[in-house]
N, C-alpha and C. Protein backbone atom coordinates (compact mmCIF):
# COMPACT_ATOMS: atom_id res chain seq x y z
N UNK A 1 20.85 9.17 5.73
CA UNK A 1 21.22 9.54 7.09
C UNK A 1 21.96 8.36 7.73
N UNK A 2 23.04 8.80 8.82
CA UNK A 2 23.44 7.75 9.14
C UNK A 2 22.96 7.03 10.33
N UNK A 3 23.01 6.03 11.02
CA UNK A 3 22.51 5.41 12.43
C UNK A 3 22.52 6.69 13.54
N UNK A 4 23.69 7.29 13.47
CA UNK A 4 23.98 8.20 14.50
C UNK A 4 22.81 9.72 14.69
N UNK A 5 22.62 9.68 12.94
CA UNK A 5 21.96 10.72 12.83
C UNK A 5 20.44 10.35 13.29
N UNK A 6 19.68 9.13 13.06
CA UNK A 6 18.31 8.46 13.15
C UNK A 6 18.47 8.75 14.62
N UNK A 7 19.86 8.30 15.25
CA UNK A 7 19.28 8.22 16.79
C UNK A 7 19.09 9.35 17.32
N UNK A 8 19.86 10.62 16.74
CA UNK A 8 19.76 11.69 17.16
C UNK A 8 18.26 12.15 17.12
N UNK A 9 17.54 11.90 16.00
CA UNK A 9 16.09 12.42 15.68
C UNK A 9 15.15 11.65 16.92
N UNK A 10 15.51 10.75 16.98
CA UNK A 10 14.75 9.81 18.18
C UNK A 10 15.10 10.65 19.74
N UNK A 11 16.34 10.54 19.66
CA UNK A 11 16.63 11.39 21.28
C UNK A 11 15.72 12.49 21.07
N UNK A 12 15.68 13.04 20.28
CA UNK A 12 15.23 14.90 20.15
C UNK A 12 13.67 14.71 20.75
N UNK A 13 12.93 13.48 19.92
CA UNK A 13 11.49 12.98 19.83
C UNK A 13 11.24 12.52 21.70
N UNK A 14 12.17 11.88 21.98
CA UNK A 14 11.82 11.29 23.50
C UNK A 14 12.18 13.19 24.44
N UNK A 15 13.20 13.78 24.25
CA UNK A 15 13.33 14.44 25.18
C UNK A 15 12.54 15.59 25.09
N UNK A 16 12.08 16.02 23.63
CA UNK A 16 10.32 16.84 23.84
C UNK A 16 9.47 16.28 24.28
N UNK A 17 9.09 15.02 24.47
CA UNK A 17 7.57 13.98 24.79
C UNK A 17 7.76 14.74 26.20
N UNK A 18 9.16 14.27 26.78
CA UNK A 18 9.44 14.14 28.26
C UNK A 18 8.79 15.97 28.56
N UNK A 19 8.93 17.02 27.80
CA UNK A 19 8.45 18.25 28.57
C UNK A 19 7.20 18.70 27.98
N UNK A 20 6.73 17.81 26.76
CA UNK A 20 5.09 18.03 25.93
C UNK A 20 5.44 18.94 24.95
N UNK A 21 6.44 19.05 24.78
CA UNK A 21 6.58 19.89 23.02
C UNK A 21 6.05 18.61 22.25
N UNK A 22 4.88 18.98 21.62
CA UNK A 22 4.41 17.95 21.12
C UNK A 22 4.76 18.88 19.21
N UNK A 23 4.77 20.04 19.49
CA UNK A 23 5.41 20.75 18.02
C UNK A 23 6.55 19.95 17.21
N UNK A 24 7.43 19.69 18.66
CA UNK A 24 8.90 19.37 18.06
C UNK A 24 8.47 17.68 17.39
N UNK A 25 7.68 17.19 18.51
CA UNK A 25 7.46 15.69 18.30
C UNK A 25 6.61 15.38 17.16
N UNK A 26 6.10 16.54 16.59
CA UNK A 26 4.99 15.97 15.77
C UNK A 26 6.35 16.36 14.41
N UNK A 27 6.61 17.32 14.22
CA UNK A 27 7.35 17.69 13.57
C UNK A 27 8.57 16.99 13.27
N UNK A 28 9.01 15.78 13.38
CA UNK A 28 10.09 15.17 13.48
C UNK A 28 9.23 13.61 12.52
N UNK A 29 8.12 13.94 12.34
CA UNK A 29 7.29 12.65 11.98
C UNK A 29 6.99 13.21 10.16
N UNK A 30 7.22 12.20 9.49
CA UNK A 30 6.64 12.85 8.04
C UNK A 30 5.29 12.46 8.30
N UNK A 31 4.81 13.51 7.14
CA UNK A 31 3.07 13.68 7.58
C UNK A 31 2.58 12.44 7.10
N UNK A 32 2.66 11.94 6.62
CA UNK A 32 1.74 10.38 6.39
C UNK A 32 2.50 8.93 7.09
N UNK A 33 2.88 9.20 8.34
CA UNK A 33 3.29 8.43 8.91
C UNK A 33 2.73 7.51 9.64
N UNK A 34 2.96 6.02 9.64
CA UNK A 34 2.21 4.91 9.54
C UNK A 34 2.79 4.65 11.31
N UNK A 35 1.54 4.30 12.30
CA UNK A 35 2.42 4.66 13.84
C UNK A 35 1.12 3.08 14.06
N UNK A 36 1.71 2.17 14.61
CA UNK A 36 1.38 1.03 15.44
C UNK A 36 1.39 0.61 16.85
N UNK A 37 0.26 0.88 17.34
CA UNK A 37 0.58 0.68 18.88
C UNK A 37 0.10 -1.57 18.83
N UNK A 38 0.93 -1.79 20.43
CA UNK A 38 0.92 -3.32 20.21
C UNK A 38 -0.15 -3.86 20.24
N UNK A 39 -0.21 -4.91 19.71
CA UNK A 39 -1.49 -5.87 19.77
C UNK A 39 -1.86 -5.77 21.46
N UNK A 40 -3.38 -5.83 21.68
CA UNK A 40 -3.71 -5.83 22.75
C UNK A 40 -3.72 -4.74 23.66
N UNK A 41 -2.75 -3.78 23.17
CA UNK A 41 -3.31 -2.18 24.03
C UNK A 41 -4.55 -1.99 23.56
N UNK A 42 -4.87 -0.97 24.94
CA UNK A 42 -5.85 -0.09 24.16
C UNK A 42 -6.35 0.87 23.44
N UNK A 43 -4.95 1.38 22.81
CA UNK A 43 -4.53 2.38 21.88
C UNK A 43 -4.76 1.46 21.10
N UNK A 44 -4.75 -0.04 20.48
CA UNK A 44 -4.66 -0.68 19.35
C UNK A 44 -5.88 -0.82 18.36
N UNK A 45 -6.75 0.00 19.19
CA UNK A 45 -7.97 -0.13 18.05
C UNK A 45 -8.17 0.91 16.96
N UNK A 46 -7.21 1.83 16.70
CA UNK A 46 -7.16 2.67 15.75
C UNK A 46 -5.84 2.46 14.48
N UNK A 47 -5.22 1.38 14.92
CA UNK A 47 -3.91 0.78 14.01
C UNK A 47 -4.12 0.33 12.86
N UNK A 48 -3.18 0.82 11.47
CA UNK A 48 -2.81 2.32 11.93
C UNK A 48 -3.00 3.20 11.81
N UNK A 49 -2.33 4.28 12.44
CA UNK A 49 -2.53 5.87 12.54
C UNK A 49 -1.82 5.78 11.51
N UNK A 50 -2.27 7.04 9.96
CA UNK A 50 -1.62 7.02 9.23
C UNK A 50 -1.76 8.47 10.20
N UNK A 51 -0.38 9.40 9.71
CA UNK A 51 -0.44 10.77 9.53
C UNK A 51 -0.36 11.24 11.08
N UNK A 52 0.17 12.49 11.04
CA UNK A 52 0.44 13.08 12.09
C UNK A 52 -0.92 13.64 13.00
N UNK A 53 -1.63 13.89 12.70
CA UNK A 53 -2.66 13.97 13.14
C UNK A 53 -3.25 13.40 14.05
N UNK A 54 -3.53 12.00 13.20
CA UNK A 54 -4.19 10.47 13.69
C UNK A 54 -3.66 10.60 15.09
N UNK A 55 -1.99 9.92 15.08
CA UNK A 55 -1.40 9.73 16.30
C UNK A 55 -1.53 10.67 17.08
N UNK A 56 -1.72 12.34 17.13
CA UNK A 56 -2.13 13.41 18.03
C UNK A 56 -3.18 12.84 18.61
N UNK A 57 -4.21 13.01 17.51
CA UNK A 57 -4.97 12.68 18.73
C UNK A 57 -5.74 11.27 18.87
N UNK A 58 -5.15 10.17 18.46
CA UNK A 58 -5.62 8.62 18.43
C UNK A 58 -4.74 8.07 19.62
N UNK A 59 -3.73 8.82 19.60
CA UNK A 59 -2.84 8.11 20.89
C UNK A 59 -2.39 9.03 21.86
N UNK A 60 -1.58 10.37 21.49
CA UNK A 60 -1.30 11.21 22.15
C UNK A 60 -2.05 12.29 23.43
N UNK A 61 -3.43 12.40 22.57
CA UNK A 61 -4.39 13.23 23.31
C UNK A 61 -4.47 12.26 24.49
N UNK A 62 -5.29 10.73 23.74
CA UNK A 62 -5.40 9.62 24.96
C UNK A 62 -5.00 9.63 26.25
N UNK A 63 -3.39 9.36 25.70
CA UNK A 63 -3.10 9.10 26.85
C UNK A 63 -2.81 10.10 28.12
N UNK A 64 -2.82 11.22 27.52
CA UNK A 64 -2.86 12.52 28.45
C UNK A 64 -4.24 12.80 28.98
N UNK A 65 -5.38 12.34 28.60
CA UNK A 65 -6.61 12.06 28.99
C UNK A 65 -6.85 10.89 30.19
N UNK A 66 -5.90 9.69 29.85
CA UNK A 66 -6.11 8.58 30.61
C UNK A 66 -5.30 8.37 32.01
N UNK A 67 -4.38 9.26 31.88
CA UNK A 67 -3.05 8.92 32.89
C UNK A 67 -3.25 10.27 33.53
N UNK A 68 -2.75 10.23 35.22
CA UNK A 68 -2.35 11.36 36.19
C UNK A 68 -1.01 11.81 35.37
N UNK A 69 -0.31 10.68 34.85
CA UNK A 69 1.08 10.72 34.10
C UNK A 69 1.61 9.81 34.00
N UNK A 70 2.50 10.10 32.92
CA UNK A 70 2.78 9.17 31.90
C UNK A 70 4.09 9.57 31.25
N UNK A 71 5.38 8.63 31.60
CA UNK A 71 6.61 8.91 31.87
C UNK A 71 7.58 7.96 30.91
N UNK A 72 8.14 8.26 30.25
CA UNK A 72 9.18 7.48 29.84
C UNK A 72 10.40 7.24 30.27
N UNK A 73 11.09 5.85 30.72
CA UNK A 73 12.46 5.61 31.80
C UNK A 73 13.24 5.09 30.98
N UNK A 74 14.51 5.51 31.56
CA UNK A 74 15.49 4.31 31.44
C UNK A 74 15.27 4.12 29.87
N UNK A 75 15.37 5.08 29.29
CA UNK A 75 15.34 4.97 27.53
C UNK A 75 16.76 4.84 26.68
N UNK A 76 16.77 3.38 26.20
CA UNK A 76 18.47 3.34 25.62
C UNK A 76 18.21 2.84 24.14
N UNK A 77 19.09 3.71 23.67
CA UNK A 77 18.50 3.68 21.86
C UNK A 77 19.56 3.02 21.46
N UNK A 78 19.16 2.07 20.56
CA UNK A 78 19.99 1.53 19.54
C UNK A 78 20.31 1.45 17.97
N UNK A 79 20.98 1.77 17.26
CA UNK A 79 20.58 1.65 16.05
C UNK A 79 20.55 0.90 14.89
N UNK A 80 19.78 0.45 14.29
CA UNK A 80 19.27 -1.22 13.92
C UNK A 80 20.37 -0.89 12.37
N UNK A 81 20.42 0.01 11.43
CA UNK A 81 20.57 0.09 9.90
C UNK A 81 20.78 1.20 9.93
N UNK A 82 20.63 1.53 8.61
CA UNK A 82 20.34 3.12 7.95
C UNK A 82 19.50 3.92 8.48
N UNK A 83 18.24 3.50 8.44
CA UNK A 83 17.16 3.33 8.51
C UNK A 83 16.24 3.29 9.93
N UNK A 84 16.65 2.58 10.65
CA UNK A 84 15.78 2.17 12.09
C UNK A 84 16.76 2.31 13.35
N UNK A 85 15.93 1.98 14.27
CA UNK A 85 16.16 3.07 15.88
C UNK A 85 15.71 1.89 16.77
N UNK A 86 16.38 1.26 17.19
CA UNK A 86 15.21 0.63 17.98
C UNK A 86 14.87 1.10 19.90
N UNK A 87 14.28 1.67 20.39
CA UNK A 87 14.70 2.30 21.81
C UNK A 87 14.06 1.25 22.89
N UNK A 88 14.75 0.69 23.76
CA UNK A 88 14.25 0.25 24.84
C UNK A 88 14.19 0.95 25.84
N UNK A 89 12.57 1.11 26.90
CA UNK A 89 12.60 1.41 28.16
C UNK A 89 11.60 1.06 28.66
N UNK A 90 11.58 2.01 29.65
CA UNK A 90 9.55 1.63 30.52
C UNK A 90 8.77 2.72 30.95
N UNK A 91 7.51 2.53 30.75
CA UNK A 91 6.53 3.57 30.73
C UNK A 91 5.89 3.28 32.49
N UNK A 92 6.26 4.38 33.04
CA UNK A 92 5.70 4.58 34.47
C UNK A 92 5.05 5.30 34.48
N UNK A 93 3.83 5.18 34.69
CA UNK A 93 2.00 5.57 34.42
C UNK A 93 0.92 5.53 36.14
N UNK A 94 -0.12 6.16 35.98
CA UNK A 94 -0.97 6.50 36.55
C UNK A 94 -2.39 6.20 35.74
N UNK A 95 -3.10 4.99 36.12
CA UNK A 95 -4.47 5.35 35.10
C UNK A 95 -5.44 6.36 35.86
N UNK A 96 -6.14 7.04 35.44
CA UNK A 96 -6.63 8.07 36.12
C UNK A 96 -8.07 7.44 36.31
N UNK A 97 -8.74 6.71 35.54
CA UNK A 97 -10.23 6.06 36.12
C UNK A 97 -9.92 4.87 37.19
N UNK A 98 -8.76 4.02 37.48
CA UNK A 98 -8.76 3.19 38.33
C UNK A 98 -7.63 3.87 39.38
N UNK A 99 -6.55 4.82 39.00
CA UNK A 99 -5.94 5.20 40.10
C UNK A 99 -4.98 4.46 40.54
N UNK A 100 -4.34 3.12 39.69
CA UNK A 100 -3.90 2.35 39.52
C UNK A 100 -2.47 2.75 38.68
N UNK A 101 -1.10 2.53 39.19
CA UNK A 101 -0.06 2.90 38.20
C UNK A 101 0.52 1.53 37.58
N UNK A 102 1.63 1.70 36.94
CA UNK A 102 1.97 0.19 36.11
C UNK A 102 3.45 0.88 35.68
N UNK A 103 4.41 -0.11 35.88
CA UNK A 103 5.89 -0.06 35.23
C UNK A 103 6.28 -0.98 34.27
N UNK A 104 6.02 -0.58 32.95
CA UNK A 104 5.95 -1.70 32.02
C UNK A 104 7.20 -2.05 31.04
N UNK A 105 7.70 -2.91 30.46
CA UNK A 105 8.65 -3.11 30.31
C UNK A 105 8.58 -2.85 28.09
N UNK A 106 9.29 -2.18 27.60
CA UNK A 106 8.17 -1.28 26.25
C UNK A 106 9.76 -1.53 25.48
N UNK A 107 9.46 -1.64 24.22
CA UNK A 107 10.24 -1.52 22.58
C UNK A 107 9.75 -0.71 21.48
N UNK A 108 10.85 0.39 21.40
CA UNK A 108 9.47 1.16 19.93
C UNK A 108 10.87 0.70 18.89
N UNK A 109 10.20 0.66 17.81
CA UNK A 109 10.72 0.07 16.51
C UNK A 109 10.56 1.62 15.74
N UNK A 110 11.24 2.42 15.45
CA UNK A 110 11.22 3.54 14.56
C UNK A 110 11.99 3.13 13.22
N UNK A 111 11.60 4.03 12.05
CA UNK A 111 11.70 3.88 10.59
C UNK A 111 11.65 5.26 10.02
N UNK A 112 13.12 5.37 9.86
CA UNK A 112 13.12 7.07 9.41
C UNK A 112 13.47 7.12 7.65
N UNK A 113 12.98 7.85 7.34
CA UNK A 113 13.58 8.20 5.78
C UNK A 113 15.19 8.92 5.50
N UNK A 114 15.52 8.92 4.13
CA UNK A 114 16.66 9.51 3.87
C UNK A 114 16.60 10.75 4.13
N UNK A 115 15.64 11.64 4.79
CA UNK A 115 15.84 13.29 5.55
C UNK A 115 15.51 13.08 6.67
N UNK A 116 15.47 12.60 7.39
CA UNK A 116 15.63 12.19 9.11
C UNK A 116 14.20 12.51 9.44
N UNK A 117 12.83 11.96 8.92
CA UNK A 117 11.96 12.09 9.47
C UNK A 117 11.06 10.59 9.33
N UNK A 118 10.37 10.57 10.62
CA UNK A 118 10.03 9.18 10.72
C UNK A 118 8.87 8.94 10.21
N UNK A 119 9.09 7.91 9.57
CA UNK A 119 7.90 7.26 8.45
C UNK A 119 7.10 6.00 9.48
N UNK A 120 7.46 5.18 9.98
CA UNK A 120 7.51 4.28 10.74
C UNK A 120 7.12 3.99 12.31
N UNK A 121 6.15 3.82 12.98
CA UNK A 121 6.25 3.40 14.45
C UNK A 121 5.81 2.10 14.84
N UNK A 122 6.49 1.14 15.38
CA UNK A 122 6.18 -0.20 15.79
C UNK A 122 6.00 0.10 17.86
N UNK A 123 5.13 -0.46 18.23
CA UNK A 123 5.39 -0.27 19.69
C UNK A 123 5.09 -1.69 20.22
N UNK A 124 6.35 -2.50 20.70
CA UNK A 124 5.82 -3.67 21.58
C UNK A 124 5.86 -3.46 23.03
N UNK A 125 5.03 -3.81 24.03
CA UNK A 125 4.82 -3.35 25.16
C UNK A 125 4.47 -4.99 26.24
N UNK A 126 4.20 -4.53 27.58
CA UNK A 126 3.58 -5.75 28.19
C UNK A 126 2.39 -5.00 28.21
N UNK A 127 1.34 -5.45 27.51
CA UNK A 127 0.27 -5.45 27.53
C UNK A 127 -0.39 -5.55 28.70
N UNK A 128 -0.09 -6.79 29.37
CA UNK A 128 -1.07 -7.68 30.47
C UNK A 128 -0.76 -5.91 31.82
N UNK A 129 0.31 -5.66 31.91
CA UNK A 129 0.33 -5.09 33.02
C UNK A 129 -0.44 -3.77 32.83
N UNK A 130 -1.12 -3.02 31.33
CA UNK A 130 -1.56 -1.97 31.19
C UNK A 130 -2.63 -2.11 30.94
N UNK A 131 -3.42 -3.67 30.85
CA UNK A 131 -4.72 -3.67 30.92
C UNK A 131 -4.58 -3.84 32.27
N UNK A 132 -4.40 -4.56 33.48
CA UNK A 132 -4.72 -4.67 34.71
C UNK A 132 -4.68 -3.44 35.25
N UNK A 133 -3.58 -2.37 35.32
CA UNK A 133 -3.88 -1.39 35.44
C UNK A 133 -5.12 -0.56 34.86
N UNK A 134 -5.63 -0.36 34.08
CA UNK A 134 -7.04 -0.35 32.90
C UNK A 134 -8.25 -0.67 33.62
N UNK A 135 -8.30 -2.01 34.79
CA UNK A 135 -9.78 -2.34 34.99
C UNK A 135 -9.75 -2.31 36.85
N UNK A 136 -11.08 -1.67 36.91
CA UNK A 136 -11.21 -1.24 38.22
C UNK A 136 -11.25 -2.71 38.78
């Protein structure tokens, strides 16, 4: 696949998250897919999620559990190789036990195979601002 095509699979992946087709999103992932949230979230204690599953519900359910909402901004994709995606933006959130929101400044590292499905998730994030948000 080429760069153009990886980014395309990535746009497709962010602009279902954005309305909860989580079908399309899960479906765009090969099933034994290795997904890393950053050191120091609190998604990071299950890393990694192998498999589509895992990430449903190790990260996905979560955070729809944890947040009033939970938004992806200002998302600009780049494409690293053959192979990788890298997307910068920021996650504008609501924690729902402190009531507390956070605008964080986020990098996902994607890793797609030669049929455009992603093998790969790296997520670097600011941590500090999604635990403070996190504690009453």
């Amino acid at each position: 696949m080429t760069s153009a095509q990886n980014i395309q699979v990535i746009d497709t992946i962010y602009q279902a998250f954005a309305v909860g087709d989580m079908p399309t999103v899960l479906g765009k992932m090969h099933p034994k897919i290795k997904w890393n949230e950053a050191e120091g979230n609190s998604l990071a204690d299950g890393n990694p999620y192998i498999g589509t599953d895992a990430v449903l519900t190790g990260v996905f359910a979560r955070l729809g559990a944890n947040h009033d909402y939970f938004n992806l901004m200002n998302i600009k994709l780049h494409g690293m190789d053959e192979s990788m995606v890298l997307a910068t933006l920021r996650y504008d959130a609501k924690v729902k036990a402190t009531g507390k929101t956070y605008n964080a400044q986020v990098a996902h590292l994607w890793t797609l195979d030669d049929n455009g499905k992603i093998t790969a998730f790296q997520q670097y994030v600011d941590t500090k601002k999604l635990a403070e948000a996190e504690m009453a």
